[in-house]
C-alpha atoms as a PDB file:
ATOM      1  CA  UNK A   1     -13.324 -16.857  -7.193  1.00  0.00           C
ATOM      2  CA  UNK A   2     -16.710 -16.678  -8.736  1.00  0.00           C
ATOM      3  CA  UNK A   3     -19.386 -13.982  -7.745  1.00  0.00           C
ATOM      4  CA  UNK A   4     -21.349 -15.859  -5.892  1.00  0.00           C
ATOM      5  CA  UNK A   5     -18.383 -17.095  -3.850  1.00  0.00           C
ATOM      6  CA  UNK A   6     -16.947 -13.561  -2.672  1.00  0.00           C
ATOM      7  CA  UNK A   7     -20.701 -12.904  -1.164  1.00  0.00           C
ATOM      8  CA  UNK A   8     -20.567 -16.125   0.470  1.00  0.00           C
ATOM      9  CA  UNK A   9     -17.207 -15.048   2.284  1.00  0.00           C
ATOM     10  CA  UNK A  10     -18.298 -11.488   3.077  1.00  0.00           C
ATOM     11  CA  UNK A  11     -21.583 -13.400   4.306  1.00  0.00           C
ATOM     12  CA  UNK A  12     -19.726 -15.144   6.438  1.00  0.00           C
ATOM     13  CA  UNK A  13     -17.351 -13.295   7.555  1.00  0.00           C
ATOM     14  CA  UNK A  14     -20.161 -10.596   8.647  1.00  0.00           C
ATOM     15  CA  UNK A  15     -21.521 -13.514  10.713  1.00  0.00           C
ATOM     16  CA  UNK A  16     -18.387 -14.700  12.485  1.00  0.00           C
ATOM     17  CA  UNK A  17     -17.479 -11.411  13.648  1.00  0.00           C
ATOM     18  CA  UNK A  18     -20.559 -10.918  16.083  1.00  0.00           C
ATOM     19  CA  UNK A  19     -20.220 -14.385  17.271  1.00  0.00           C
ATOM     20  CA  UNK A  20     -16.280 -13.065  18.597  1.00  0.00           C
ATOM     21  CA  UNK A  21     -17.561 -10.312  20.168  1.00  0.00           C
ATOM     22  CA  UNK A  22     -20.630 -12.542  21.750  1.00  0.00           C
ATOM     23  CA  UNK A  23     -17.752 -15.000  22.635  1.00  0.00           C
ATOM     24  CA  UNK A  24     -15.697 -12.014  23.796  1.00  0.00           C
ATOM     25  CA  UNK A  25     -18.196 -10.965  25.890  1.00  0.00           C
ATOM     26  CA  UNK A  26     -19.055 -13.511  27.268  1.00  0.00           C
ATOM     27  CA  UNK A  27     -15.275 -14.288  28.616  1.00  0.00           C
ATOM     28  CA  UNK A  28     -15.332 -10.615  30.037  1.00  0.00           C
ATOM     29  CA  UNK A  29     -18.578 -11.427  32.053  1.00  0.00           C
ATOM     30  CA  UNK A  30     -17.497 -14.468  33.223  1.00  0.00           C
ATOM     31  CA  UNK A  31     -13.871 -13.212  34.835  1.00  0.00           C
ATOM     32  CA  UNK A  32     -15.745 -10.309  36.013  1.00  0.00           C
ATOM     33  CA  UNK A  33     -18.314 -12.352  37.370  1.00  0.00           C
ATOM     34  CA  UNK A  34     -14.888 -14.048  38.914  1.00  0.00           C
ATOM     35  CA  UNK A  35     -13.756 -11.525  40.519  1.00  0.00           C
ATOM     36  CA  UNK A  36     -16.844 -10.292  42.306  1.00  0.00           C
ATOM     37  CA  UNK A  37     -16.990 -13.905  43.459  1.00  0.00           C
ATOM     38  CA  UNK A  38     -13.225 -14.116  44.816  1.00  0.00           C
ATOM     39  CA  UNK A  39     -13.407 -10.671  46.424  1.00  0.00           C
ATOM     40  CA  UNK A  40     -17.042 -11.474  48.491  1.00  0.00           C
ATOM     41  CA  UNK A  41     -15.735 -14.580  49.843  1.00  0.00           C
ATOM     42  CA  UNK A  42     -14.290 -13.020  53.315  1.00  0.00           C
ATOM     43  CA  UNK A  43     -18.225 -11.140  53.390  1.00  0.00           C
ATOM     44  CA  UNK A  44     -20.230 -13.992  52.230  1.00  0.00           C
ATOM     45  CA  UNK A  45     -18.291 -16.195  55.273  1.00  0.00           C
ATOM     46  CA  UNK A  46     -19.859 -13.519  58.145  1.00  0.00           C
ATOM     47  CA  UNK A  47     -23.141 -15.254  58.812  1.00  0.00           C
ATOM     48  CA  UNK A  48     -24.199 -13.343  61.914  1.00  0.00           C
ATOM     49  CA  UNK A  49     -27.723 -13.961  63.919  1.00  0.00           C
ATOM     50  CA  UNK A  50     -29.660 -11.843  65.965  1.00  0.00           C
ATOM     51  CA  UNK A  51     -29.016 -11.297  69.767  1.00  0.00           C
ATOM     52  CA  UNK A  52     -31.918 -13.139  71.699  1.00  0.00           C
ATOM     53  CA  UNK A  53     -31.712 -13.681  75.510  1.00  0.00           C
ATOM     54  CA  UNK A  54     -29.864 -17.303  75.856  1.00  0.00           C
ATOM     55  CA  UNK A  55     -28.953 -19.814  78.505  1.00  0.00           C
ATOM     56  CA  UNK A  56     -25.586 -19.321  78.704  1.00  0.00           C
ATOM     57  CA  UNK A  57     -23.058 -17.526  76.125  1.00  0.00           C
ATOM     58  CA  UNK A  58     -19.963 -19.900  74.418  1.00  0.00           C
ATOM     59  CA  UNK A  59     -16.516 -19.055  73.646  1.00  0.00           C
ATOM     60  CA  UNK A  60     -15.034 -20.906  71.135  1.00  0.00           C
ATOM     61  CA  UNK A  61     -11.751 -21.588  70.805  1.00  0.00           C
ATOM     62  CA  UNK A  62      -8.823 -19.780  69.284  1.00  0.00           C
ATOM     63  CA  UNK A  63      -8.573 -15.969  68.292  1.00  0.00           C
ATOM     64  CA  UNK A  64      -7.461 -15.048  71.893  1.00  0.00           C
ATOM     65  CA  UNK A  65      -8.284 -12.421  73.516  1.00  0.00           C
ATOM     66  CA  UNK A  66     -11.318 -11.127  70.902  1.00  0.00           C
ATOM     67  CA  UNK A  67     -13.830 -13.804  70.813  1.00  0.00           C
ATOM     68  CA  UNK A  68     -13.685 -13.809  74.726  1.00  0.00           C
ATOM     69  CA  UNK A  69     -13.969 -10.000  74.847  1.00  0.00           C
ATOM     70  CA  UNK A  70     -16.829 -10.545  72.808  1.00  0.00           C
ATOM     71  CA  UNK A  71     -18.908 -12.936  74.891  1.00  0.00           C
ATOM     72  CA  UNK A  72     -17.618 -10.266  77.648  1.00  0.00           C
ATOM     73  CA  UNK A  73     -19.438  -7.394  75.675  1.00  0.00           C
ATOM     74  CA  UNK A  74     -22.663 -10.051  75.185  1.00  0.00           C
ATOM     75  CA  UNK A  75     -22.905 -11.168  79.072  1.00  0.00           C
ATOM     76  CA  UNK A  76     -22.710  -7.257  80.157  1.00  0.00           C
ATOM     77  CA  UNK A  77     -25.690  -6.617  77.783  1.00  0.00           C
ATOM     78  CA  UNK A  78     -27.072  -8.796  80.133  1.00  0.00           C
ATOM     79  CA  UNK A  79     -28.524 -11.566  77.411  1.00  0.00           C
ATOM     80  CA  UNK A  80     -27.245 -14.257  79.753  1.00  0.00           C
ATOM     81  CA  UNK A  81     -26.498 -15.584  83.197  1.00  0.00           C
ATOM     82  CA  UNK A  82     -23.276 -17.150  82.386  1.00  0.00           C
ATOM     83  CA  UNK A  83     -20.470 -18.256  80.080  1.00  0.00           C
ATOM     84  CA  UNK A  84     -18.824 -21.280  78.980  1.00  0.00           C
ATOM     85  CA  UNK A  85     -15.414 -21.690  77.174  1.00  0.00           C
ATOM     86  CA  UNK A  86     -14.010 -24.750  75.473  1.00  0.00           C
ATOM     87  CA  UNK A  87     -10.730 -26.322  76.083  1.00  0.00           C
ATOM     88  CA  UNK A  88      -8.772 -27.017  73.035  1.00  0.00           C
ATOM     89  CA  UNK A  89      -6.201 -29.981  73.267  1.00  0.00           C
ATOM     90  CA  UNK A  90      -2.599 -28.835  73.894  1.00  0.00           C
ATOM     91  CA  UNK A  91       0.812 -29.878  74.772  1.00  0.00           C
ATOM     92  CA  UNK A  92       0.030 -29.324  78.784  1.00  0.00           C
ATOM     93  CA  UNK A  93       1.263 -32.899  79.452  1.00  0.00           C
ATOM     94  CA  UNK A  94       4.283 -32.726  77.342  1.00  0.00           C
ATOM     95  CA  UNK A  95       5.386 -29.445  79.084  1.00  0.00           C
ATOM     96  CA  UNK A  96       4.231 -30.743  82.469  1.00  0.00           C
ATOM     97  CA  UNK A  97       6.670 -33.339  81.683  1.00  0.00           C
ATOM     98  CA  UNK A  98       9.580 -31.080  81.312  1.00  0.00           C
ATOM     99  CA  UNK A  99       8.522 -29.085  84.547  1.00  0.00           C
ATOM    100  CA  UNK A 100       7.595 -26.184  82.084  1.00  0.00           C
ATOM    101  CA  UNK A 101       3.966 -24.729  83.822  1.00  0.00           C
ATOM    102  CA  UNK A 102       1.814 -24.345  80.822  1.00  0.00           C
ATOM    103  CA  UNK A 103      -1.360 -22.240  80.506  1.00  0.00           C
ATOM    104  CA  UNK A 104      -3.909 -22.899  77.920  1.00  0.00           C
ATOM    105  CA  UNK A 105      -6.324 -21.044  75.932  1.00  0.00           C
ATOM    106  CA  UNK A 106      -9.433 -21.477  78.314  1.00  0.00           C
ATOM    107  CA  UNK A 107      -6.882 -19.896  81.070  1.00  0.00           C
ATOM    108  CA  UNK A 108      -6.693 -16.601  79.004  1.00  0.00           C
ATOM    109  CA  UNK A 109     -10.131 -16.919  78.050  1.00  0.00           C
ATOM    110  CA  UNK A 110     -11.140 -16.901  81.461  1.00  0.00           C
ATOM    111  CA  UNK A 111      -8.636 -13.875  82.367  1.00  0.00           C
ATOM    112  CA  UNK A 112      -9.755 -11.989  79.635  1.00  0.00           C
ATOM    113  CA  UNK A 113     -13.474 -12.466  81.256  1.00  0.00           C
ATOM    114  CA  UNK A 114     -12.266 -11.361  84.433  1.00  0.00           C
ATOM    115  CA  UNK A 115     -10.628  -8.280  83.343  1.00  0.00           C
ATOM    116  CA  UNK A 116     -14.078  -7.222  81.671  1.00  0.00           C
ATOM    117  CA  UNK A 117     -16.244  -7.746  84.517  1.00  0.00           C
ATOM    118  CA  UNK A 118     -17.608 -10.840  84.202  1.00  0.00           C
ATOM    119  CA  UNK A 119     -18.040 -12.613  87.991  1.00  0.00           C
ATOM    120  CA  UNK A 120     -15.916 -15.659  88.631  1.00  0.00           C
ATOM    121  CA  UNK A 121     -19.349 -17.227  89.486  1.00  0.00           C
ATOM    122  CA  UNK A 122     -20.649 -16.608  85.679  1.00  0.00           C
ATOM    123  CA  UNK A 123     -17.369 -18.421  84.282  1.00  0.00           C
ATOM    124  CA  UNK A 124     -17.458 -22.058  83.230  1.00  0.00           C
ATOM    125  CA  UNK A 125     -14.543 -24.089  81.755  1.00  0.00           C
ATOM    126  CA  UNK A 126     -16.422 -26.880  79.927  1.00  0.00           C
ATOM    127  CA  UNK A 127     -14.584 -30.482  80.946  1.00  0.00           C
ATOM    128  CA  UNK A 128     -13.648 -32.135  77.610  1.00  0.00           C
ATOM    129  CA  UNK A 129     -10.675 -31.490  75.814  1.00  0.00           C
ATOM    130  CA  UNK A 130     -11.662 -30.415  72.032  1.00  0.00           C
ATOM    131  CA  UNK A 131      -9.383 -31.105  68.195  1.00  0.00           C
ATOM    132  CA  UNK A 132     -11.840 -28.758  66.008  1.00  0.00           C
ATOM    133  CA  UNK A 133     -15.067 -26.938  65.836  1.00  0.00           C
ATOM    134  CA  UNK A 134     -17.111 -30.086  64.942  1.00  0.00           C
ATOM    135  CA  UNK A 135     -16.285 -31.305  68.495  1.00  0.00           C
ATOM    136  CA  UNK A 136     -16.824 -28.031  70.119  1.00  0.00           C
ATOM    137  CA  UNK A 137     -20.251 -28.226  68.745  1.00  0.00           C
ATOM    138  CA  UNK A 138     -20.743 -31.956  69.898  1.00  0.00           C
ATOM    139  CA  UNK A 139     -19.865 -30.679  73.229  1.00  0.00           C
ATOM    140  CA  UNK A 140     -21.247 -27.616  73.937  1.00  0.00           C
ATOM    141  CA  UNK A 141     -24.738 -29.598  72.168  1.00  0.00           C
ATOM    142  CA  UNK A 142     -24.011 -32.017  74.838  1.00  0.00           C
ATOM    143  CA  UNK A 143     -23.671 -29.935  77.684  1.00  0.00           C
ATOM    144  CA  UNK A 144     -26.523 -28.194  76.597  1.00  0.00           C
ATOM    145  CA  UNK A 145     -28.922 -31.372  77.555  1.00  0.00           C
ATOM    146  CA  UNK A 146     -26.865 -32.617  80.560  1.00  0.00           C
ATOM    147  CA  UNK A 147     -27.982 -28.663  81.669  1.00  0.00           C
ATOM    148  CA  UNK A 148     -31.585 -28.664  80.445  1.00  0.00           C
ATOM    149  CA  UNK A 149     -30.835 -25.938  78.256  1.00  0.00           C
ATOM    150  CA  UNK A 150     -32.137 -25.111  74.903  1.00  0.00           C
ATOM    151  CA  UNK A 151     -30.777 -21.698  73.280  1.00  0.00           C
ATOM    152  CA  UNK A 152     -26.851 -20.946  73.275  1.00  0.00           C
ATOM    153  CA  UNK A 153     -25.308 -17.324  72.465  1.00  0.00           C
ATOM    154  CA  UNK A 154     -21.795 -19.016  70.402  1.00  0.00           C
ATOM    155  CA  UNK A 155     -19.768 -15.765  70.109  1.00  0.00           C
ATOM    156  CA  UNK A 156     -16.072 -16.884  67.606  1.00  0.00           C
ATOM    157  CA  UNK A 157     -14.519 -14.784  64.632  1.00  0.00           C
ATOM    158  CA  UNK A 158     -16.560 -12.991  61.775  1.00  0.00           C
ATOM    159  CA  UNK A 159     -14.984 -15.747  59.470  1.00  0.00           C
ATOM    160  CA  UNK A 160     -16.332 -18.674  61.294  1.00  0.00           C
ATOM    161  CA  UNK A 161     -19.096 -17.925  62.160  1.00  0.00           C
ATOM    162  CA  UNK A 162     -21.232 -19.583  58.833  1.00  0.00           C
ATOM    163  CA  UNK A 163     -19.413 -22.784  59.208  1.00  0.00           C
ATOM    164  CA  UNK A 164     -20.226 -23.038  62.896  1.00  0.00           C
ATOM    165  CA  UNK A 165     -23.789 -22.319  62.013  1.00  0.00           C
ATOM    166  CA  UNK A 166     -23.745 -25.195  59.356  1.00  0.00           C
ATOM    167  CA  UNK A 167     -22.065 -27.400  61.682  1.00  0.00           C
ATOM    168  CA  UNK A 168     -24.951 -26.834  64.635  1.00  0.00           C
ATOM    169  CA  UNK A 169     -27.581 -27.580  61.767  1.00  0.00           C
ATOM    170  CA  UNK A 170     -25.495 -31.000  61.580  1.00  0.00           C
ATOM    171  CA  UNK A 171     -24.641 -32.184  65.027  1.00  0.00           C
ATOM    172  CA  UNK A 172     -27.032 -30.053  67.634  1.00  0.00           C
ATOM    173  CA  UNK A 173     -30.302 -31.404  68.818  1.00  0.00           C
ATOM    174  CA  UNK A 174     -33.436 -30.925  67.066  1.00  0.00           C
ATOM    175  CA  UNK A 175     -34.496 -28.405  70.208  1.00  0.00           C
ATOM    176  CA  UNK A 176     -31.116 -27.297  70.965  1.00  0.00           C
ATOM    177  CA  UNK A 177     -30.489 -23.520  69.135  1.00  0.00           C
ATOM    178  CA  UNK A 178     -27.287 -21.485  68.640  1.00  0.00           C
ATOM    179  CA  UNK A 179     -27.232 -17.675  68.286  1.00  0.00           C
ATOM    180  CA  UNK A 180     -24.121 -16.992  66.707  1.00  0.00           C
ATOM    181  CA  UNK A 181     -22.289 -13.663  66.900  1.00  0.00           C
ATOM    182  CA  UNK A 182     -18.748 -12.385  65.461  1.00  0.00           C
ATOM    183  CA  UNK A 183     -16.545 -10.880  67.873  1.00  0.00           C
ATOM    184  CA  UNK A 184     -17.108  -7.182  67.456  1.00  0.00           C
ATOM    185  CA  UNK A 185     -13.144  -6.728  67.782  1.00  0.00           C
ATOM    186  CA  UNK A 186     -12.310  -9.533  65.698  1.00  0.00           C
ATOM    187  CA  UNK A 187      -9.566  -8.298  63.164  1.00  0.00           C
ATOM    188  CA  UNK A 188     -10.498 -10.679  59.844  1.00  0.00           C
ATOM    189  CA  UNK A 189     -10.668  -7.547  56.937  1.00  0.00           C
ATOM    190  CA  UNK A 190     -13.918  -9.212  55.097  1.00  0.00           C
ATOM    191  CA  UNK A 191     -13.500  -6.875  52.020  1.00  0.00           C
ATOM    192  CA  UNK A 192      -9.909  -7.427  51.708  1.00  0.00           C
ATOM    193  CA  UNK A 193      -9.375 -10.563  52.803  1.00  0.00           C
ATOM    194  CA  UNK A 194      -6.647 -11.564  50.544  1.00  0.00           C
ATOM    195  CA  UNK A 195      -4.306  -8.430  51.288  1.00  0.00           C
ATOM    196  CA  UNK A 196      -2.621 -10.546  54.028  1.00  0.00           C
ATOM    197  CA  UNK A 197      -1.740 -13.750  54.847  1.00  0.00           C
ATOM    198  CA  UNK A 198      -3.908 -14.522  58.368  1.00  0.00           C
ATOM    199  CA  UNK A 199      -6.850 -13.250  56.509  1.00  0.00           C
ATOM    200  CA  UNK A 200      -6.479 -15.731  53.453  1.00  0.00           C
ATOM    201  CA  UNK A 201      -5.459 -18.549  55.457  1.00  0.00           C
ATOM    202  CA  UNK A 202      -8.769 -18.294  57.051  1.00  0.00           C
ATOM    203  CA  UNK A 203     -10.917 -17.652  54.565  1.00  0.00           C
ATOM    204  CA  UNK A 204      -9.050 -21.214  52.717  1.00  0.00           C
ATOM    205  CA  UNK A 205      -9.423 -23.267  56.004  1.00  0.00           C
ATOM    206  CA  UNK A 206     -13.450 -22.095  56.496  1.00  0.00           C
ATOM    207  CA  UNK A 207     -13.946 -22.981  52.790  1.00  0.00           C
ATOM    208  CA  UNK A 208     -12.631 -26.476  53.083  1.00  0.00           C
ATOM    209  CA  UNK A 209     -13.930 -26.869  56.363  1.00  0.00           C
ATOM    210  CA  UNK A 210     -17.529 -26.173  54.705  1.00  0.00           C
ATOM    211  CA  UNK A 211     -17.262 -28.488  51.970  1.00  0.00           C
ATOM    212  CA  UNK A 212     -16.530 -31.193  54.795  1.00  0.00           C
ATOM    213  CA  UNK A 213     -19.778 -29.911  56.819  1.00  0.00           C
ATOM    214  CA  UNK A 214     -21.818 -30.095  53.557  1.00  0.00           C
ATOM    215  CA  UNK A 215     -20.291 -33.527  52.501  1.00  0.00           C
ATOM    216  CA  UNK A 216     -21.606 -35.289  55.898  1.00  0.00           C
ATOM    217  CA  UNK A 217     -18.170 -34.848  57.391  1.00  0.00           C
ATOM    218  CA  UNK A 218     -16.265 -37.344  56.099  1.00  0.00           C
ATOM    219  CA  UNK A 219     -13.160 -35.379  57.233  1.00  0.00           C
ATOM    220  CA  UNK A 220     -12.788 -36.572  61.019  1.00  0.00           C
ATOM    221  CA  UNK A 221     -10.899 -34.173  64.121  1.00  0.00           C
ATOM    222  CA  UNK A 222      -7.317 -35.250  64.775  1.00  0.00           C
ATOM    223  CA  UNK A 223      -6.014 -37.037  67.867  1.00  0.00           C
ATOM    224  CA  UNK A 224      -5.349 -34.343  70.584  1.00  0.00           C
ATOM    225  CA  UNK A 225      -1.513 -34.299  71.473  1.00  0.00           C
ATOM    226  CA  UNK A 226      -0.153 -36.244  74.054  1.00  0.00           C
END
């Protein structure tokens, strides 16, 4: 090898070795980057409004007994005159059926209310029988104008709560407006969400429920059970 050829390769060589450690560090920022990312999902899912005096406060759904002792702790604040809860679809005929007396959601709900001093007389059990959170929304919005009323207080889990909010932005009325709060007792762990099973269930199911509320839904509810 020639002169001029050894300076070549030391020239070169010189010149791939900060492209590695640009490369290098480049990887390193981008896993990093990763990680932050996966670890702030549970936190970047708790989309939470400001309380604002409301027509009525809504339970959603699910997470019995702490969304309901939420809109408990909400009414007694006294930022409404009354609360509604949804009905989910069940099995009630199927156990009916069997003679087996079954008692849904809404009837906890309700009990749960009771216990923590809201009056029967505040208590509403909305009529329809709901698959998902997309027709909770299409309800309660409906409701809302059968009722003349134009500001909601939606109170469901800390995980939910940014996919209900994109979901109202879809579905709700152009003068129709939801407030909605996290549970205060809810259990969902947002900084370590992935340290149980519950926790990263939900964090999966609000994620793909998302990307159907962003994607104009093409996802439909299921058929209730018979």
């Amino acid at each position: 090898m020639t002169a001029s050829e050894t300076a070549s390769a030391k020239t070169a060589k010189r010149i791939r070795t900060p492209r590695r450690a640009v490369i290098a560090c480049l990887v390193l920022a981008i896993v990093v980057a990763g990680i932050l990312a996966f670890r702030g999902l549970g936190r970047w899912l708790v989309r939470e409004d400001p309380l604002v005096h409301a027509d009525a406060i809504v339970v959603l759904s699910g997470s019995v007994p702490y969304r309901a002792e939420g809109a408990a702790d909400v009414y007694r604040q006294g930022y409404a005159p009354e609360i509604w809860i949804t009905r989910p679809a069940s099995s009630a005929r199927a156990f009916t059926a069997m003679g087996i007396h079954f008692i849904g959601d809404e009837e906890y709900n309700r009990e749960v209310l009771l216990h923590d001093g809201v009056p029967p007389a505040a208590i509403r059990i909305l009529p329809d029988e709901i698959v998902d959170t997309q027709q909770e929304v299409e309800e309660i919005s409906g409701e809302m104008r059968d009722e003349r009323k134009s500001t909601v207080i939606v109170v469901t889990s800390a995980e939910h709560t940014r996919r209900v909010r994109a979901l109202w932005r879809r579905l709700a009325g152009p003068n129709q407006r939801a407030i909605v709060r996290a549970a205060s007792e809810d259990p969902f762990d947002r900084d370590h969400w992935w340290r149980n099973t519950h926790d990263a269930y939900a964090v999966v199911r609000e994620l793909l429920g998302l990307l159907n509320a962003w994607s104009g839904l093409p996802v439909h509810p299921g058929k209730p059970p018979r």
